[in-house]
C-alpha atoms as a PDB file:
ATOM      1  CA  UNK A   1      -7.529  42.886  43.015  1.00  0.00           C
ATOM      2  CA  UNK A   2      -9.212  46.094  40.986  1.00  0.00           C
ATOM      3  CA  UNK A   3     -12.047  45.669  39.553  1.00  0.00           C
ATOM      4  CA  UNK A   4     -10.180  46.612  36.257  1.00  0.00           C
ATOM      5  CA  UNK A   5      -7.398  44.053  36.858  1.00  0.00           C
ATOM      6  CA  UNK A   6      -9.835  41.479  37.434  1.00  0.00           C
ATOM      7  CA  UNK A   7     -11.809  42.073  33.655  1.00  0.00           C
ATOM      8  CA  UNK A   8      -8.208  42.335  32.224  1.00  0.00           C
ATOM      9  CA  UNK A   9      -7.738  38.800  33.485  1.00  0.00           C
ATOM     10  CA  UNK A  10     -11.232  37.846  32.556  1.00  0.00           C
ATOM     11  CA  UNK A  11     -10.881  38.676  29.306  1.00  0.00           C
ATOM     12  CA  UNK A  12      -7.496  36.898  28.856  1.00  0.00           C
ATOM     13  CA  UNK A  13      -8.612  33.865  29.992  1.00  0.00           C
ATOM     14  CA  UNK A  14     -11.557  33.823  27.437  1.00  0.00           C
ATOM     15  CA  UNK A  15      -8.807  34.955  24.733  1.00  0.00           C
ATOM     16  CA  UNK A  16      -7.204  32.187  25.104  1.00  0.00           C
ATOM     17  CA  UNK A  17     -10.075  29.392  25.384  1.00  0.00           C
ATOM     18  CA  UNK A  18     -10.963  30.963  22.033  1.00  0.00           C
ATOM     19  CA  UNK A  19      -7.463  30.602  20.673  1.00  0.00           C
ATOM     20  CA  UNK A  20      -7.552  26.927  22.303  1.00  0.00           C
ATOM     21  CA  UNK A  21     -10.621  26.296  20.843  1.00  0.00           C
ATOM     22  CA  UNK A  22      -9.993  27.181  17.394  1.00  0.00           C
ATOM     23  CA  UNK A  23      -6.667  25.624  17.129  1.00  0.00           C
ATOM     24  CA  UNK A  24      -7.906  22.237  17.825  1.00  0.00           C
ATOM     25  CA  UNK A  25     -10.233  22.845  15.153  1.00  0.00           C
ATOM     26  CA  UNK A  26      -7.973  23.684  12.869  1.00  0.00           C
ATOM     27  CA  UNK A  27      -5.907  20.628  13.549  1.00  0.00           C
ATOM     28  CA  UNK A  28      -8.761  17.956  13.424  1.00  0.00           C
ATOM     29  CA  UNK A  29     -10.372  19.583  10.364  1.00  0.00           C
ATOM     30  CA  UNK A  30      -6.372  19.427   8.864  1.00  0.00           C
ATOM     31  CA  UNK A  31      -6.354  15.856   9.586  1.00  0.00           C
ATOM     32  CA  UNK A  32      -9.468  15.185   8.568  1.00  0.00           C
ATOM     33  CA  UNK A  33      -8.560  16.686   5.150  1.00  0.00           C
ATOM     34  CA  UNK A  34      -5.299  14.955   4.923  1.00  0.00           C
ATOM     35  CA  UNK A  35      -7.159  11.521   5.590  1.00  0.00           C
ATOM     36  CA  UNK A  36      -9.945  12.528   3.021  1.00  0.00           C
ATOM     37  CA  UNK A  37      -7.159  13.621   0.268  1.00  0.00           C
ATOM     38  CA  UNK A  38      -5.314  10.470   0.915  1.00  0.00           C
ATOM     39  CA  UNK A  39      -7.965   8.179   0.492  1.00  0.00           C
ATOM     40  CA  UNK A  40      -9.165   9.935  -2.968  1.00  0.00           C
ATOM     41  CA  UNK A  41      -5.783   9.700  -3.929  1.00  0.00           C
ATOM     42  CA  UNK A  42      -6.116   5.887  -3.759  1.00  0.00           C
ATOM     43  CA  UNK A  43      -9.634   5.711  -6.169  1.00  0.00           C
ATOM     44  CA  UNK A  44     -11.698   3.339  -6.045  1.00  0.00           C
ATOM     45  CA  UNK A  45     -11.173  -0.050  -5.173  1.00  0.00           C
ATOM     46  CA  UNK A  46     -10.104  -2.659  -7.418  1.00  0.00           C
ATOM     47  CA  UNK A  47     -10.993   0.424 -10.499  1.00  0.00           C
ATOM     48  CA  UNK A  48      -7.268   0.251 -11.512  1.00  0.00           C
ATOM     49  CA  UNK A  49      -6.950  -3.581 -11.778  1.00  0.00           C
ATOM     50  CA  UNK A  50     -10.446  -4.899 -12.976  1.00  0.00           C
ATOM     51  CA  UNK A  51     -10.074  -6.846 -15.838  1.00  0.00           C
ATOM     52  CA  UNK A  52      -6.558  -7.421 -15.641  1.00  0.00           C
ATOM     53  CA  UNK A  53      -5.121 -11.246 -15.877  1.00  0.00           C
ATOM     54  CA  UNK A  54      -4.729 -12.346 -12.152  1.00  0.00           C
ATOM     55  CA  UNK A  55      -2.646 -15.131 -10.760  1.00  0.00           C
ATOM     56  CA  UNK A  56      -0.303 -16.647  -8.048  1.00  0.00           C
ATOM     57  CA  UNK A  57       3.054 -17.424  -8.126  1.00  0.00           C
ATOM     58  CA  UNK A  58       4.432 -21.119  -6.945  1.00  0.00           C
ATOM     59  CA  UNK A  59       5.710 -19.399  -3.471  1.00  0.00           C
ATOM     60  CA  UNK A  60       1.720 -17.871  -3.073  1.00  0.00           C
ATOM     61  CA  UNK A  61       3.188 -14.257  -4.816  1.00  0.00           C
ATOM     62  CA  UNK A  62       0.052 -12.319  -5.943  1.00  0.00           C
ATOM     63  CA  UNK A  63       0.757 -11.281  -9.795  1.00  0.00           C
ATOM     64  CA  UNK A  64      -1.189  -9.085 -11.873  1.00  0.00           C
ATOM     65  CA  UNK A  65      -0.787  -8.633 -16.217  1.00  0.00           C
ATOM     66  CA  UNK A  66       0.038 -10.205 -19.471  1.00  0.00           C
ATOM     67  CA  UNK A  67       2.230 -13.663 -18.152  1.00  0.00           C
ATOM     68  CA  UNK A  68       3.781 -12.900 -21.948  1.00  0.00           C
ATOM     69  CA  UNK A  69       4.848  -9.258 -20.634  1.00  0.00           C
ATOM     70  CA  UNK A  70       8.827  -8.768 -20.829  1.00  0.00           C
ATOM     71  CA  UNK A  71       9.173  -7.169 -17.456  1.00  0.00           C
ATOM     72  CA  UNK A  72       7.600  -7.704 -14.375  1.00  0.00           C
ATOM     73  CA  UNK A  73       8.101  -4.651 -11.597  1.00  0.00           C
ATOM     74  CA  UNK A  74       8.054  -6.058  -8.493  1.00  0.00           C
ATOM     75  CA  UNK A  75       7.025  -4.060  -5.113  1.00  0.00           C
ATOM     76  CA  UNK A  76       7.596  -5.319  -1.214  1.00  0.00           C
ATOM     77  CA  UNK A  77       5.231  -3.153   1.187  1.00  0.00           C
ATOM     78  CA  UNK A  78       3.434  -2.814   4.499  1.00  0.00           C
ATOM     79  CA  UNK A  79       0.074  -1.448   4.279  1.00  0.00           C
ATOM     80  CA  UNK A  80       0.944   0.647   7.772  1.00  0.00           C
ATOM     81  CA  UNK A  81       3.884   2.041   5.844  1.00  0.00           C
ATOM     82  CA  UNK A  82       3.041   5.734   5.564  1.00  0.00           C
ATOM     83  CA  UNK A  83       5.665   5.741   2.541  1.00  0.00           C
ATOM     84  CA  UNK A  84       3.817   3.148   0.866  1.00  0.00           C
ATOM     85  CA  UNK A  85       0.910   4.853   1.262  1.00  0.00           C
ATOM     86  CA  UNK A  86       2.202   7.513  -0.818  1.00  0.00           C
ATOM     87  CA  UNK A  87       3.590   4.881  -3.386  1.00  0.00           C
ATOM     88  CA  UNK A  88       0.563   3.920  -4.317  1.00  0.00           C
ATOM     89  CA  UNK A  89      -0.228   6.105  -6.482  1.00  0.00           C
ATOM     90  CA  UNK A  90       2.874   5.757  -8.443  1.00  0.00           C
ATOM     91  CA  UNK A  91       2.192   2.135  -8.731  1.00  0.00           C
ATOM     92  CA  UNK A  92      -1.508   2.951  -9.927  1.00  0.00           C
ATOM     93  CA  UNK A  93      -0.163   4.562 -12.658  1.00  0.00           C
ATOM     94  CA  UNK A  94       2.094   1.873 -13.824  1.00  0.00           C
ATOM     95  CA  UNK A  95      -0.748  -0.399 -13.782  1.00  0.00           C
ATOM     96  CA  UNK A  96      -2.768   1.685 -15.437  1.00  0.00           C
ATOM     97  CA  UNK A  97      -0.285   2.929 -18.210  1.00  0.00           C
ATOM     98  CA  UNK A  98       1.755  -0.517 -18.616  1.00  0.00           C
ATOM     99  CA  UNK A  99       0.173  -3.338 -16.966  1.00  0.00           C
ATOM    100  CA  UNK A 100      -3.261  -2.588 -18.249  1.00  0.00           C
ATOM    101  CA  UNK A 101      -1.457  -2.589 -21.783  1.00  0.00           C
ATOM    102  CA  UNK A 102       0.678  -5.649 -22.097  1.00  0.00           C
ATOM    103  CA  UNK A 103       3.650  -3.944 -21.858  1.00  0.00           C
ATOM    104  CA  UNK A 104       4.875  -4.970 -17.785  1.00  0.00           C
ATOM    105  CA  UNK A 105       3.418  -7.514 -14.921  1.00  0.00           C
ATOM    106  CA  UNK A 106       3.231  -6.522 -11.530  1.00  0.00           C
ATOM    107  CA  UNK A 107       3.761  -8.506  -8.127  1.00  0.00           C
ATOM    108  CA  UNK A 108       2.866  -7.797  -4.855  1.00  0.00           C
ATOM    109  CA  UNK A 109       4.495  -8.703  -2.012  1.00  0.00           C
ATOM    110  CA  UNK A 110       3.570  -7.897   1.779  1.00  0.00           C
ATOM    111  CA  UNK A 111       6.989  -7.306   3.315  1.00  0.00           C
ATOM    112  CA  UNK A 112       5.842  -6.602   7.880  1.00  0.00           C
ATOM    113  CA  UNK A 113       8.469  -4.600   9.498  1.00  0.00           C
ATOM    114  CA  UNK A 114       6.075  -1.527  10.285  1.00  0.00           C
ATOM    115  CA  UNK A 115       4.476  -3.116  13.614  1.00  0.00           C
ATOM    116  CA  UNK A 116       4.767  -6.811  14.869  1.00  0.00           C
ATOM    117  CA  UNK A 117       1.340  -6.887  15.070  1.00  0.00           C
ATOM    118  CA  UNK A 118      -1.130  -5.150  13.091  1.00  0.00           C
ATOM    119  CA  UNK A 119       1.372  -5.372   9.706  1.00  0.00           C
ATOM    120  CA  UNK A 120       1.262  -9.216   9.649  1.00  0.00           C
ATOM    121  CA  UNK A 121      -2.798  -8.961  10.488  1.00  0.00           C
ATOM    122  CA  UNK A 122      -3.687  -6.476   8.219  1.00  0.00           C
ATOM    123  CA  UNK A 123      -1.325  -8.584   5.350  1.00  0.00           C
ATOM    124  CA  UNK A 124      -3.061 -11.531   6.910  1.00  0.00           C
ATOM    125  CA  UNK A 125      -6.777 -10.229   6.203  1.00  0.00           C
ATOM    126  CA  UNK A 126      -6.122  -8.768   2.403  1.00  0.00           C
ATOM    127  CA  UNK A 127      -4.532 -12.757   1.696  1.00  0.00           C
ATOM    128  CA  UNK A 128      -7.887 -13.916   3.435  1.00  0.00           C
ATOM    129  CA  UNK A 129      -9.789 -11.849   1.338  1.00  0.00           C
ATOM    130  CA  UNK A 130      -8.587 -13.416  -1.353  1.00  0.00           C
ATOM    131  CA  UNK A 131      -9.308 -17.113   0.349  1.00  0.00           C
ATOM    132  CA  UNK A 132     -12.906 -16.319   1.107  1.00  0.00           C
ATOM    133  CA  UNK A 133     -13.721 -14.381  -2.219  1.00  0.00           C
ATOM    134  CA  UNK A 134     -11.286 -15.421  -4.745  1.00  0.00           C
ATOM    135  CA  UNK A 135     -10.397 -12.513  -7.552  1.00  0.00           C
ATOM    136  CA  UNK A 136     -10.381 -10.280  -5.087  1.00  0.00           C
ATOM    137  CA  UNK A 137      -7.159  -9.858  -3.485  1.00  0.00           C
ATOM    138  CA  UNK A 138      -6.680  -6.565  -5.930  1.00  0.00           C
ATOM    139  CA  UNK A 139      -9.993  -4.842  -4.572  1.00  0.00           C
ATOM    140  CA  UNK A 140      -8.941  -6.021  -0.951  1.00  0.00           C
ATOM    141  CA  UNK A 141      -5.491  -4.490  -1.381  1.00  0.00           C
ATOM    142  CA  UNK A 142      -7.031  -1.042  -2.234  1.00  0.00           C
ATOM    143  CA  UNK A 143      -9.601  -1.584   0.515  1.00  0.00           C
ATOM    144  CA  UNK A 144      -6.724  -1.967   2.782  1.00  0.00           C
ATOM    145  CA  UNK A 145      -5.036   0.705   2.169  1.00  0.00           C
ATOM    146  CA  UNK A 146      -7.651   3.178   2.171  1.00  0.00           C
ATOM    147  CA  UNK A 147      -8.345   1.632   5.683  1.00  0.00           C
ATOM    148  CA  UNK A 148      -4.484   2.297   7.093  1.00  0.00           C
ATOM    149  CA  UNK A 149      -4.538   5.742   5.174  1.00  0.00           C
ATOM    150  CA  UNK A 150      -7.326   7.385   6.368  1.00  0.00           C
ATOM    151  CA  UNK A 151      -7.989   5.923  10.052  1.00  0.00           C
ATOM    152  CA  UNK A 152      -6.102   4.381  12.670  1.00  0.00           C
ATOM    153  CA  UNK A 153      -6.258   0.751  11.855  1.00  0.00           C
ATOM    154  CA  UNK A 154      -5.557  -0.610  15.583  1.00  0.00           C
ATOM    155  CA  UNK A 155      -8.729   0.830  16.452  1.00  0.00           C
ATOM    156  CA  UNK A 156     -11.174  -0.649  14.362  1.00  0.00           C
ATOM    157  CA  UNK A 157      -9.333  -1.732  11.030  1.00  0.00           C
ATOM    158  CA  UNK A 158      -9.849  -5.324  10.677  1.00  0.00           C
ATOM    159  CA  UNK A 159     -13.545  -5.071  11.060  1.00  0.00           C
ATOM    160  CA  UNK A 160     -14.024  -2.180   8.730  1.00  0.00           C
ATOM    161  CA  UNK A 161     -12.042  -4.104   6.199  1.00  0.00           C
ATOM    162  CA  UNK A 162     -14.760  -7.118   6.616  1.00  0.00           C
ATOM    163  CA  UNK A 163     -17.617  -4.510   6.547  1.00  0.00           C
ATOM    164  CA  UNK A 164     -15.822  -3.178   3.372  1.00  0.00           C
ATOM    165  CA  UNK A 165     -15.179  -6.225   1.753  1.00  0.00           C
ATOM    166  CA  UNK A 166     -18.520  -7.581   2.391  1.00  0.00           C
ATOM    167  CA  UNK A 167     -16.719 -10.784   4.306  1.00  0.00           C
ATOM    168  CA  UNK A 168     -17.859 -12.256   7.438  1.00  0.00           C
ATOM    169  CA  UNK A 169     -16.012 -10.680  10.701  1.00  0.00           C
ATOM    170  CA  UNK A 170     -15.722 -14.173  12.396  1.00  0.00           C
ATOM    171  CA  UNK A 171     -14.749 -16.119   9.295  1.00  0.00           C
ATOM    172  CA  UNK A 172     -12.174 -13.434   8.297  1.00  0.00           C
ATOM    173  CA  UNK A 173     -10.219 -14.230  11.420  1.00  0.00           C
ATOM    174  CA  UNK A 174     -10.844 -17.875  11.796  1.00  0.00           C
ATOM    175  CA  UNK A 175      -9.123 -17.841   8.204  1.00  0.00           C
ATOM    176  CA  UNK A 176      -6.307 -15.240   9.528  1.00  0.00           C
ATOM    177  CA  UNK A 177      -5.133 -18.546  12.037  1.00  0.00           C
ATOM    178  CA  UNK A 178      -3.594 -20.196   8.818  1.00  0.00           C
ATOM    179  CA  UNK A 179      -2.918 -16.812   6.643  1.00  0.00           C
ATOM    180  CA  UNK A 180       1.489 -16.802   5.910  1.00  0.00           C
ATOM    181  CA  UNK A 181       1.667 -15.268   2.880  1.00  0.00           C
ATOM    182  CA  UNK A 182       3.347 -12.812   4.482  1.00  0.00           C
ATOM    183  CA  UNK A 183       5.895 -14.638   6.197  1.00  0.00           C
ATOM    184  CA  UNK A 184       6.888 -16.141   2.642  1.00  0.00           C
ATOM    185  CA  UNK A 185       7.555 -12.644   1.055  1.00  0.00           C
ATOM    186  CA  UNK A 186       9.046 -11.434   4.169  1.00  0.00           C
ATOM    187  CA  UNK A 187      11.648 -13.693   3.699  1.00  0.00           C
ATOM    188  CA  UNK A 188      11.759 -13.427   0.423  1.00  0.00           C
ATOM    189  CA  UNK A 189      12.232  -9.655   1.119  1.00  0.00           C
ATOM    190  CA  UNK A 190      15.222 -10.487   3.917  1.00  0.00           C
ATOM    191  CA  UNK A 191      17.317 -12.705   0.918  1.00  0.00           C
ATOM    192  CA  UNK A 192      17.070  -9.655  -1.317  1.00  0.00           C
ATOM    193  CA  UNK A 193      18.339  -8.031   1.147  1.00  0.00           C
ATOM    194  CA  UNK A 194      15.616  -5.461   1.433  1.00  0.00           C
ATOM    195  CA  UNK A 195      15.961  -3.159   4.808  1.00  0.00           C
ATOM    196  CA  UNK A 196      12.510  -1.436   4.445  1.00  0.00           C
ATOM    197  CA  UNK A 197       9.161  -0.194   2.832  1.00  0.00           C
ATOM    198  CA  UNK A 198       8.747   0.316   0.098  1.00  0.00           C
ATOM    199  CA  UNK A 199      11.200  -1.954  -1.935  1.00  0.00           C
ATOM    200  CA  UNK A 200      10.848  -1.652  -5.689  1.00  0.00           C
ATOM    201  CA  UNK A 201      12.361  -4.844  -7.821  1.00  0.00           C
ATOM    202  CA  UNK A 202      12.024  -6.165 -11.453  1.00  0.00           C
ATOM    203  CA  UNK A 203      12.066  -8.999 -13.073  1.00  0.00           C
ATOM    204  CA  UNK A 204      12.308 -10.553 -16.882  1.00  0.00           C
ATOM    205  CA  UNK A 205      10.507 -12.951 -18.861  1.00  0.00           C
ATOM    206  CA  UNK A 206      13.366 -15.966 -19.616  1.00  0.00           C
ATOM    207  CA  UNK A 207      12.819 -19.147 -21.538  1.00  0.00           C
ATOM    208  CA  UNK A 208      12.325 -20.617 -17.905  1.00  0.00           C
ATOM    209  CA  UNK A 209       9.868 -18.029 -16.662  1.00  0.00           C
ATOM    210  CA  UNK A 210      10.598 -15.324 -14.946  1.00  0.00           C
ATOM    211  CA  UNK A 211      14.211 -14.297 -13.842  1.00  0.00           C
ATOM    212  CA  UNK A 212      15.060 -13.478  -9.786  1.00  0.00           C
ATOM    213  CA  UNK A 213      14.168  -9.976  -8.457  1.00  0.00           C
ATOM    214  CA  UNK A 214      17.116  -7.961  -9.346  1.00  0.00           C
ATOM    215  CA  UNK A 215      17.216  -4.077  -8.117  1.00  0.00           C
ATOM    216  CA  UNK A 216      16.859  -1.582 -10.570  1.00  0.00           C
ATOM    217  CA  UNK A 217      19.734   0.638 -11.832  1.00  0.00           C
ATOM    218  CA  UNK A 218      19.278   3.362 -13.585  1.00  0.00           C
ATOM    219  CA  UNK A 219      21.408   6.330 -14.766  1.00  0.00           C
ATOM    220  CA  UNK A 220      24.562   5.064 -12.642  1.00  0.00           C
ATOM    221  CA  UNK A 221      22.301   4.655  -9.340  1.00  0.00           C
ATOM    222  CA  UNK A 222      21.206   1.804  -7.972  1.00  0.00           C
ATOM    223  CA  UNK A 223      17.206   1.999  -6.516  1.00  0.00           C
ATOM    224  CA  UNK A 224      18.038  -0.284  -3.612  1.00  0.00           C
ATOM    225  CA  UNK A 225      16.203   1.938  -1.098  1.00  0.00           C
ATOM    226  CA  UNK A 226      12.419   3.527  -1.118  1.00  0.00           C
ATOM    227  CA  UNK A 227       9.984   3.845  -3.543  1.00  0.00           C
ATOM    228  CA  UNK A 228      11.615   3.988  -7.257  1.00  0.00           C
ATOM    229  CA  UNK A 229      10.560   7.487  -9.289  1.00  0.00           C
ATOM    230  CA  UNK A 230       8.036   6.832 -12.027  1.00  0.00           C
ATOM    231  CA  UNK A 231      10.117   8.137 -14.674  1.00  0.00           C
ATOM    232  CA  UNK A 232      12.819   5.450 -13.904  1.00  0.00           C
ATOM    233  CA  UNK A 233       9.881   2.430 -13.863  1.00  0.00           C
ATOM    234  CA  UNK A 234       8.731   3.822 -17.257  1.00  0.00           C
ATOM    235  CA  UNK A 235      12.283   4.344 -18.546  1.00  0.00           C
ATOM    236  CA  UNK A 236      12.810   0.354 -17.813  1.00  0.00           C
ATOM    237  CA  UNK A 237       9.602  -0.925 -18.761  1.00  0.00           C
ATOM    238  CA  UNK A 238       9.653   0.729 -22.043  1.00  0.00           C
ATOM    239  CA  UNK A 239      13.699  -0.064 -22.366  1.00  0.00           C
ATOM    240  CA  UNK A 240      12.495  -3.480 -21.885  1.00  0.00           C
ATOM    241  CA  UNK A 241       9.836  -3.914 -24.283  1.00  0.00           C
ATOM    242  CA  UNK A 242      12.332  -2.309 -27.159  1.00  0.00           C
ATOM    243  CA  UNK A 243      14.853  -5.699 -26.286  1.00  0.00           C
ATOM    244  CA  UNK A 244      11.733  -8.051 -26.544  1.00  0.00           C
END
């Protein structure tokens, strides 16, 4: 080989280590951003709910707001459900803008179809959160999902969560062993015939209590798949207080 053909070569080769190089840069410092952007989206832990009027339902149901509220807006998710990831912030701003007020309730349920094994233990260790520290299933929630939004939560998850949480590694999973919560709203998802994450529900204050999640219909659609738009939650929540 010439002497010439042999820097042509050289030089290609070092082209495209450069080229290599900087596009796995780009695409870790994109993912890093992504993760970053995602987690900021989420605030700060518990900031959204502190304060609020906390309890649990007979069936273990985590419920947040005013028990007098008309409306309760009821959400089934997985925190390993990229979509409900995304959702969150929606929901933040219901809580924020109608919960916080009076005006609606929310409920939480943790609904594991994502992975058979990390969904049910990451639902599992926000529930034990809430066992070990009580008041703080809200904060633990938001810890959570920061957790599955911004890493992989396989890896490391559960004990970053304890770190997080300021819980004890050992007694977070010795507590895990007896942790169903899950399973209960899971079913509870399966006789509403939910097929996936997120599923958005409401409920209304009766003379008995509260009525049975019902999906939410709106402008000749029924929401009985994915995350329900903001606008529609508002339109009902406020449609709702008007009746009361």
């Amino acid at each position: 080989m010439s002497t010439r053909k042999r820097d042509v070569t050289e030089n290609n080769r070092k082209t495209f280590v450069i080229f290599l190089t900087t596009f796995v840069f780009a695409i870790g410092a994109a993912v890093a951003f992504i993760a970053l952007s995602s987690q900021q989206s989420l605030g700060e832990p518990g900031a959204a709910t502190e304060g609020l009027h906390q309890e649990r339902l007979e069936d273990g149901g985590f419920i947040l707001g005013d028990p007098d509220a008309p409306i309760t807006i009821v959400a089934f998710e997985d925190f390993l459900c990229p979509h409900c990831q995304q959702y969150e912030s929606t929901l933040k701003q219901i809580i924020e803008e109608y919960v916080a007020t009076g005006q609606a309730r929310f409920e939480y349920r943790m609904f594991t179809i994502v992975n058979p094994t990390f969904s049910p233990l990451s639902a599992q260790l926000v529930e034990c959160a809430e066992e070990l520290q009580p008041g703080s299933f809200w904060e633990a929630h938001d810890v959570m999902f920061n957790i599955t939004s911004s890493s992989n939560f396989a890896a490391n998850g559960a004990r970053r969560f304890a770190q997080e949480m300021g819980l004890n590694y050992s007694d977070l999973l010795a507590c895990t062993e007896d942790a169903n919560q899950y399973q209960v709203d899971s079913e509870l998802a399966n006789q509403l015939g939910a097929t996936g994450t997120p599923s958005v529900f409401v409920r209304y204050k009766t003379e008995d209590g509260l009525s049975d999640p019902q999906w939410i219909e709106f402008g000749g659609q029924t929401f009985n798949r994915g995350g329900v738009p903001y606008d529609v939650l508002s339109f009902v929540i406020q449609e709702a207080n008007a009746r009361d």
